[in-house]
N, C-alpha and C. Protein backbone atom coordinates (compact mmCIF):
# COMPACT_ATOMS: atom_id res chain seq x y z
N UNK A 1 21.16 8.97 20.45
CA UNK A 1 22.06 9.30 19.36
C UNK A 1 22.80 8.03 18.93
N UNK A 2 23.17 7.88 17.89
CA UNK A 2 23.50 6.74 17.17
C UNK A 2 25.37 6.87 16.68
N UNK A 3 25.81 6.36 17.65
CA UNK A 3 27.17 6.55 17.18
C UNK A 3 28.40 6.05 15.62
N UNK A 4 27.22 5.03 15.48
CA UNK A 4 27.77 4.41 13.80
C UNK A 4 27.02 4.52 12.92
N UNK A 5 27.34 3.90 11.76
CA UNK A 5 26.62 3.97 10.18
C UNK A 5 26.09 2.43 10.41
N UNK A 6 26.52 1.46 11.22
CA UNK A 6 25.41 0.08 11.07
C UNK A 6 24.92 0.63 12.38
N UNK A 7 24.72 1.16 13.82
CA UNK A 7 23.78 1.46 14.12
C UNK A 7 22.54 2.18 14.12
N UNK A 8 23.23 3.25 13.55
CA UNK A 8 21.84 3.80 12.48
C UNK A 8 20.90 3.01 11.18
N UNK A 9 21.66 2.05 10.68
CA UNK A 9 20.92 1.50 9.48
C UNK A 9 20.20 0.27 10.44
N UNK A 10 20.76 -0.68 11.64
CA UNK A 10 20.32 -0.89 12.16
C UNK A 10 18.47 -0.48 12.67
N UNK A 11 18.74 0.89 13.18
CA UNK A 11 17.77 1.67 14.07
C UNK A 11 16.34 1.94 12.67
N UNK A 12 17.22 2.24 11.51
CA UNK A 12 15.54 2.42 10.22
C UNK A 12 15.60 1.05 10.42
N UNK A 13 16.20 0.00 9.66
CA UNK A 13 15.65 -1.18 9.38
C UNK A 13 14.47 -1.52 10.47
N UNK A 14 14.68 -1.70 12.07
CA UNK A 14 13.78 -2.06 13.17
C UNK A 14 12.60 -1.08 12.76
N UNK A 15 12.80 0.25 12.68
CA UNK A 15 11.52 0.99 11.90
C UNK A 15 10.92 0.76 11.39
N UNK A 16 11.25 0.21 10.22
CA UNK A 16 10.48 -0.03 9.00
C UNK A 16 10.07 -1.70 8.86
N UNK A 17 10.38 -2.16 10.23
CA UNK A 17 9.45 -3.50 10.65
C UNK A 17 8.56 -3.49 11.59
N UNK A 18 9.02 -2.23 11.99
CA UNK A 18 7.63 -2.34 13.34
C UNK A 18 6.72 -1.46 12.51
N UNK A 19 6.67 -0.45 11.71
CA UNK A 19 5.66 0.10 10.38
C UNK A 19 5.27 -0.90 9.81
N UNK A 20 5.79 -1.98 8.84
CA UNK A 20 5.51 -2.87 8.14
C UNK A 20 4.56 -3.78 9.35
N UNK A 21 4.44 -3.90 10.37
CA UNK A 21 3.68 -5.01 11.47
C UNK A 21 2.58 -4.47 11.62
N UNK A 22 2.78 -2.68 11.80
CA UNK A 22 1.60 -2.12 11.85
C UNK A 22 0.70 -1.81 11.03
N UNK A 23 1.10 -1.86 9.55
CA UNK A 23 0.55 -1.86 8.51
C UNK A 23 -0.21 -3.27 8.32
N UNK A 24 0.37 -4.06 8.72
CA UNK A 24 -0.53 -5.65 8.26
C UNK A 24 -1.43 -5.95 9.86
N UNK A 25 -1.12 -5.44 10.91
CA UNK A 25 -1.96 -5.47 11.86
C UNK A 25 -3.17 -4.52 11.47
N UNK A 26 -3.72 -3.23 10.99
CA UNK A 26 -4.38 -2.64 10.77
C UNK A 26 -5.06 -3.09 9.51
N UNK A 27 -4.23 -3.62 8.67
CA UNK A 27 -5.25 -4.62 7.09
C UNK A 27 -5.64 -5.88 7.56
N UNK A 28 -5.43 -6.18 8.47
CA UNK A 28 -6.22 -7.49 9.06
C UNK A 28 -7.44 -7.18 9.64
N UNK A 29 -7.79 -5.94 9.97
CA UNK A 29 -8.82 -5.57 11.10
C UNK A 29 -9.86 -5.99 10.17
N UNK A 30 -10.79 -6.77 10.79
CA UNK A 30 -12.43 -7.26 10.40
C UNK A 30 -13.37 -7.45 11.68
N UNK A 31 -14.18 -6.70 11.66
CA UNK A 31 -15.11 -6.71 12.53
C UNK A 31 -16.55 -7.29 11.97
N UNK A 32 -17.10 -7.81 12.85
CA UNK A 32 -18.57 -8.46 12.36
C UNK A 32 -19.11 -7.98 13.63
N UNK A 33 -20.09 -7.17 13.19
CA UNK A 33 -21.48 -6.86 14.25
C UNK A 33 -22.71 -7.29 14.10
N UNK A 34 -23.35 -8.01 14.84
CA UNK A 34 -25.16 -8.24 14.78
C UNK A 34 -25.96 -7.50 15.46
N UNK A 35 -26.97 -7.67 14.89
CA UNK A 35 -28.15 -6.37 15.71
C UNK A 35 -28.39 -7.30 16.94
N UNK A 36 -28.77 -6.77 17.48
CA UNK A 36 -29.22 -7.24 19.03
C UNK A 36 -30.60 -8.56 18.62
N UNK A 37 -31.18 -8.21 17.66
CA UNK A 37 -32.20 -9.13 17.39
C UNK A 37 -32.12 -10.43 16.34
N UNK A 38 -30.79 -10.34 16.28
CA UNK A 38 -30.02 -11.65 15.13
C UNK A 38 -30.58 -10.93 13.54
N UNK A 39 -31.49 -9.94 13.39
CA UNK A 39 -31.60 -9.97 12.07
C UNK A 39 -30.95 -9.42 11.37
N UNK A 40 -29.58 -8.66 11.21
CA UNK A 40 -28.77 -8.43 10.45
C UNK A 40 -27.30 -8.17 10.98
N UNK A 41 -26.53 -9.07 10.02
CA UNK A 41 -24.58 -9.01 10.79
C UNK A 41 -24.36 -8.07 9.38
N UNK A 42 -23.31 -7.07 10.55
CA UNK A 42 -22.18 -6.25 8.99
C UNK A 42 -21.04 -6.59 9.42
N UNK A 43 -20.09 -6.79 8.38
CA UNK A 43 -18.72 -6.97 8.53
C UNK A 43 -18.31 -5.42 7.86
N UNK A 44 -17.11 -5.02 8.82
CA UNK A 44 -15.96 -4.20 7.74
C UNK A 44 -14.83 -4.14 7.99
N UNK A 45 -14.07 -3.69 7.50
CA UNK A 45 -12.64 -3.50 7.58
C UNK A 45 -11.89 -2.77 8.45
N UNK A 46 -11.17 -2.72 8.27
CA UNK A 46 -10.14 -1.41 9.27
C UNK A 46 -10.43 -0.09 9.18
N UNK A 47 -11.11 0.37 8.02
CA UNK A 47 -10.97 1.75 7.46
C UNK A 47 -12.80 1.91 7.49
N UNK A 48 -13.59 0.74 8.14
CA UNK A 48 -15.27 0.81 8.43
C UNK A 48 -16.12 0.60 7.12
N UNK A 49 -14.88 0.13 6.42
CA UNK A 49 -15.80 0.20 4.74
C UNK A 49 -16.62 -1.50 5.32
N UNK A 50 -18.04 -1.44 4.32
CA UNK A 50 -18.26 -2.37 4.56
C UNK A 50 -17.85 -3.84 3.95
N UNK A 51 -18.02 -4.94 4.04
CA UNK A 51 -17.58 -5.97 3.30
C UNK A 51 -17.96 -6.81 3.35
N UNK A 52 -18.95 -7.20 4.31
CA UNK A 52 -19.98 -8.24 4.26
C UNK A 52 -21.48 -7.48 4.79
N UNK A 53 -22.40 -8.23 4.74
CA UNK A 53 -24.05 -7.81 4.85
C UNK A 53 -24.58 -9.06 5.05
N UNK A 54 -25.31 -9.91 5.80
CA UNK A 54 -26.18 -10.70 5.62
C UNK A 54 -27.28 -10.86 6.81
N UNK A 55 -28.12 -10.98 6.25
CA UNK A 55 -29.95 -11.34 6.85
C UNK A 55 -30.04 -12.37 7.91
N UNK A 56 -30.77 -12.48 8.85
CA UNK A 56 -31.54 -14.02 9.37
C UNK A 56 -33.22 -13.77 8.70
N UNK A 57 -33.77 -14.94 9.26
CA UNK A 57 -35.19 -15.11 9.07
C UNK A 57 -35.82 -13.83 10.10
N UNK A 58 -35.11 -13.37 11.10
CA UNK A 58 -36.10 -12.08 11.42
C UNK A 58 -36.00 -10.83 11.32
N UNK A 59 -35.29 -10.59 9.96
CA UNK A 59 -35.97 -9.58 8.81
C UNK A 59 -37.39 -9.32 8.55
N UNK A 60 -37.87 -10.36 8.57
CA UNK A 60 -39.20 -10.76 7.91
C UNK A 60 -40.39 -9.99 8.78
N UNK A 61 -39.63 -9.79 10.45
CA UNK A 61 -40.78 -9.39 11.16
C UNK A 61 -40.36 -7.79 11.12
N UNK A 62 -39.45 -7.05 10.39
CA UNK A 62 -39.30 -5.89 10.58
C UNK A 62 -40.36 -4.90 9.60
N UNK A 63 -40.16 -3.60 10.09
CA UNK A 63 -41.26 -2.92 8.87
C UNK A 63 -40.14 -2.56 7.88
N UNK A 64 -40.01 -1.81 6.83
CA UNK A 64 -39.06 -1.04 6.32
C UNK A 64 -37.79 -0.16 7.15
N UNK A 65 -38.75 0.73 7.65
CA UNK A 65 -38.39 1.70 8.67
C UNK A 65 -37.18 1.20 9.44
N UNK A 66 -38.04 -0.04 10.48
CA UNK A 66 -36.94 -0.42 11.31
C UNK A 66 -35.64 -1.55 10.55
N UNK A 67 -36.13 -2.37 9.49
CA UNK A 67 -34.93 -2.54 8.36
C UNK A 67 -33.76 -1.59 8.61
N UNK A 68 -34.37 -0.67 7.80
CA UNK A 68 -33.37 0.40 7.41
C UNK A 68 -32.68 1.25 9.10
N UNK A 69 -33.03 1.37 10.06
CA UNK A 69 -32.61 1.65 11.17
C UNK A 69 -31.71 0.33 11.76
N UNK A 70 -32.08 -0.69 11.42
CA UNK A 70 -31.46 -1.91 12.18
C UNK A 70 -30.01 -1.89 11.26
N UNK A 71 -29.95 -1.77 9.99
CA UNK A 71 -29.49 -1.82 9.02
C UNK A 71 -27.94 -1.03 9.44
N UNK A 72 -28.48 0.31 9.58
CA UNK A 72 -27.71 1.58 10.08
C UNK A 72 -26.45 1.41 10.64
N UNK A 73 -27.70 0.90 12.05
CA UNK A 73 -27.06 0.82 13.38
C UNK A 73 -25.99 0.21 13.86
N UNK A 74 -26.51 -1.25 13.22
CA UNK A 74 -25.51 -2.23 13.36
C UNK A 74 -24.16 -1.95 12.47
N UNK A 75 -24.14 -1.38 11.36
CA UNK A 75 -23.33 -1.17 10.59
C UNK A 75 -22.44 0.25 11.41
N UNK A 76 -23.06 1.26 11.98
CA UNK A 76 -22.51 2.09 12.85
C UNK A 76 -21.62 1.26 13.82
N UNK A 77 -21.97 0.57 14.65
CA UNK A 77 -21.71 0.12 15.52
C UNK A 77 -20.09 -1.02 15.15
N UNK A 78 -20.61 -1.55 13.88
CA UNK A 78 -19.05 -2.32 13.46
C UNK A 78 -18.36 -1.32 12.97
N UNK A 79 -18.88 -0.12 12.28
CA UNK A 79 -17.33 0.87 12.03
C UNK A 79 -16.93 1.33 13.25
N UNK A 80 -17.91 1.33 14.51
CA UNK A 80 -16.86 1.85 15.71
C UNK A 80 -16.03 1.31 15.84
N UNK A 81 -16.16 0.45 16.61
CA UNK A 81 -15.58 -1.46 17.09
C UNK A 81 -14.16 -0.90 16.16
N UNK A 82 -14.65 -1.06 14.53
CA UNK A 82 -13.29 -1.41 13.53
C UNK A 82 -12.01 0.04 13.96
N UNK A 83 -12.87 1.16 13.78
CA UNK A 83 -11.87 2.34 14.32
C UNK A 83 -11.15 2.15 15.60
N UNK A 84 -11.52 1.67 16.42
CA UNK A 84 -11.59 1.90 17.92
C UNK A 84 -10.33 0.54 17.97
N UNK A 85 -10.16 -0.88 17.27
CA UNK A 85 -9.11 -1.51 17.15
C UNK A 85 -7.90 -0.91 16.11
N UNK A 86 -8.49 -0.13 15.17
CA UNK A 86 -6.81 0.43 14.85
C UNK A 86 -6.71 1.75 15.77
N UNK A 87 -7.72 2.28 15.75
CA UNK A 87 -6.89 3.66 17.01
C UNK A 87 -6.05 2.75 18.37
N UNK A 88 -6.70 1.76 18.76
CA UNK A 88 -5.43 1.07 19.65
C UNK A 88 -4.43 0.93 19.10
N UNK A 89 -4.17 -0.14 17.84
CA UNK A 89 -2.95 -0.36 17.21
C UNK A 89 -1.69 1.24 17.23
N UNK A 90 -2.65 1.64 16.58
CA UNK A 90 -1.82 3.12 16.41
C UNK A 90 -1.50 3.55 17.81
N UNK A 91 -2.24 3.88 19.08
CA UNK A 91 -1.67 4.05 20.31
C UNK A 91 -0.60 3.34 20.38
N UNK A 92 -0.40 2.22 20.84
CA UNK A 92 0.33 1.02 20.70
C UNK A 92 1.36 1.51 20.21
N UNK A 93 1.51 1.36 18.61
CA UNK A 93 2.62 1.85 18.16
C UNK A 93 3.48 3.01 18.25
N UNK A 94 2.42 4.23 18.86
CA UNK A 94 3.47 4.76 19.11
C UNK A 94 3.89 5.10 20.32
N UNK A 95 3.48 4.69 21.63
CA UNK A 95 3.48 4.44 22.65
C UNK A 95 5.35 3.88 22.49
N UNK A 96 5.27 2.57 21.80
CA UNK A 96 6.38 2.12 21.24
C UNK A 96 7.50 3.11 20.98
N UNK A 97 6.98 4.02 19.91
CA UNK A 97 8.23 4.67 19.54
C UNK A 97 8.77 5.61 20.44
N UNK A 98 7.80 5.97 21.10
CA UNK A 98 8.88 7.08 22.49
C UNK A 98 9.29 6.79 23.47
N UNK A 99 9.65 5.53 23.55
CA UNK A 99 10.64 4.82 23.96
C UNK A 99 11.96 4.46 24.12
């Protein structure tokens, strides 16, 4: 319980900086995944959208099929990764607040 009017304005202000930290800790999140066989890295964001895509030279030995499976996968695999660092953040934070 907050016995004044500057310890309460105090108590939001610290709020609304440890929100504001967590907000720019979670827009920073970028993950880059490669397939196990170097032929394709995905990047994405915090939210698993993608934002980067790029090839090596052993594309070339894939069929379509496994393209498009390698393609997938790896891209599965960086939206985990990306979820799985803000679901920490968010633990984190509020781990914090019930404190």
């Amino acid at each position: 319980m907050v016995e004044t009017m500057d310890e309460l304005i105090a108590r939001v202000q610290q709020q609304v900086y440890r929100m504001t930290d967590l907000h720019e800790a979670m827009t920073g999140i970028v993950v880059s995944e490669t397939s196990p066989d170097g032929a394709v890295t995905v990047e994405v964001d915090g939210n698993a959208a993608p934002i980067g895509l790029s090839f090596s030279g052993a594309i070339s030995k894939l069929s379509p099929a496994e393209f498009e499976k390698t393609v997938v996968e790896t891209a599965r695999a960086a939206a985990a990764r990306a979820i799985s660092e803000k679901a920490e953040l968010i633990t984190t934070f509020n781990s914090e607040s019930a404190r």
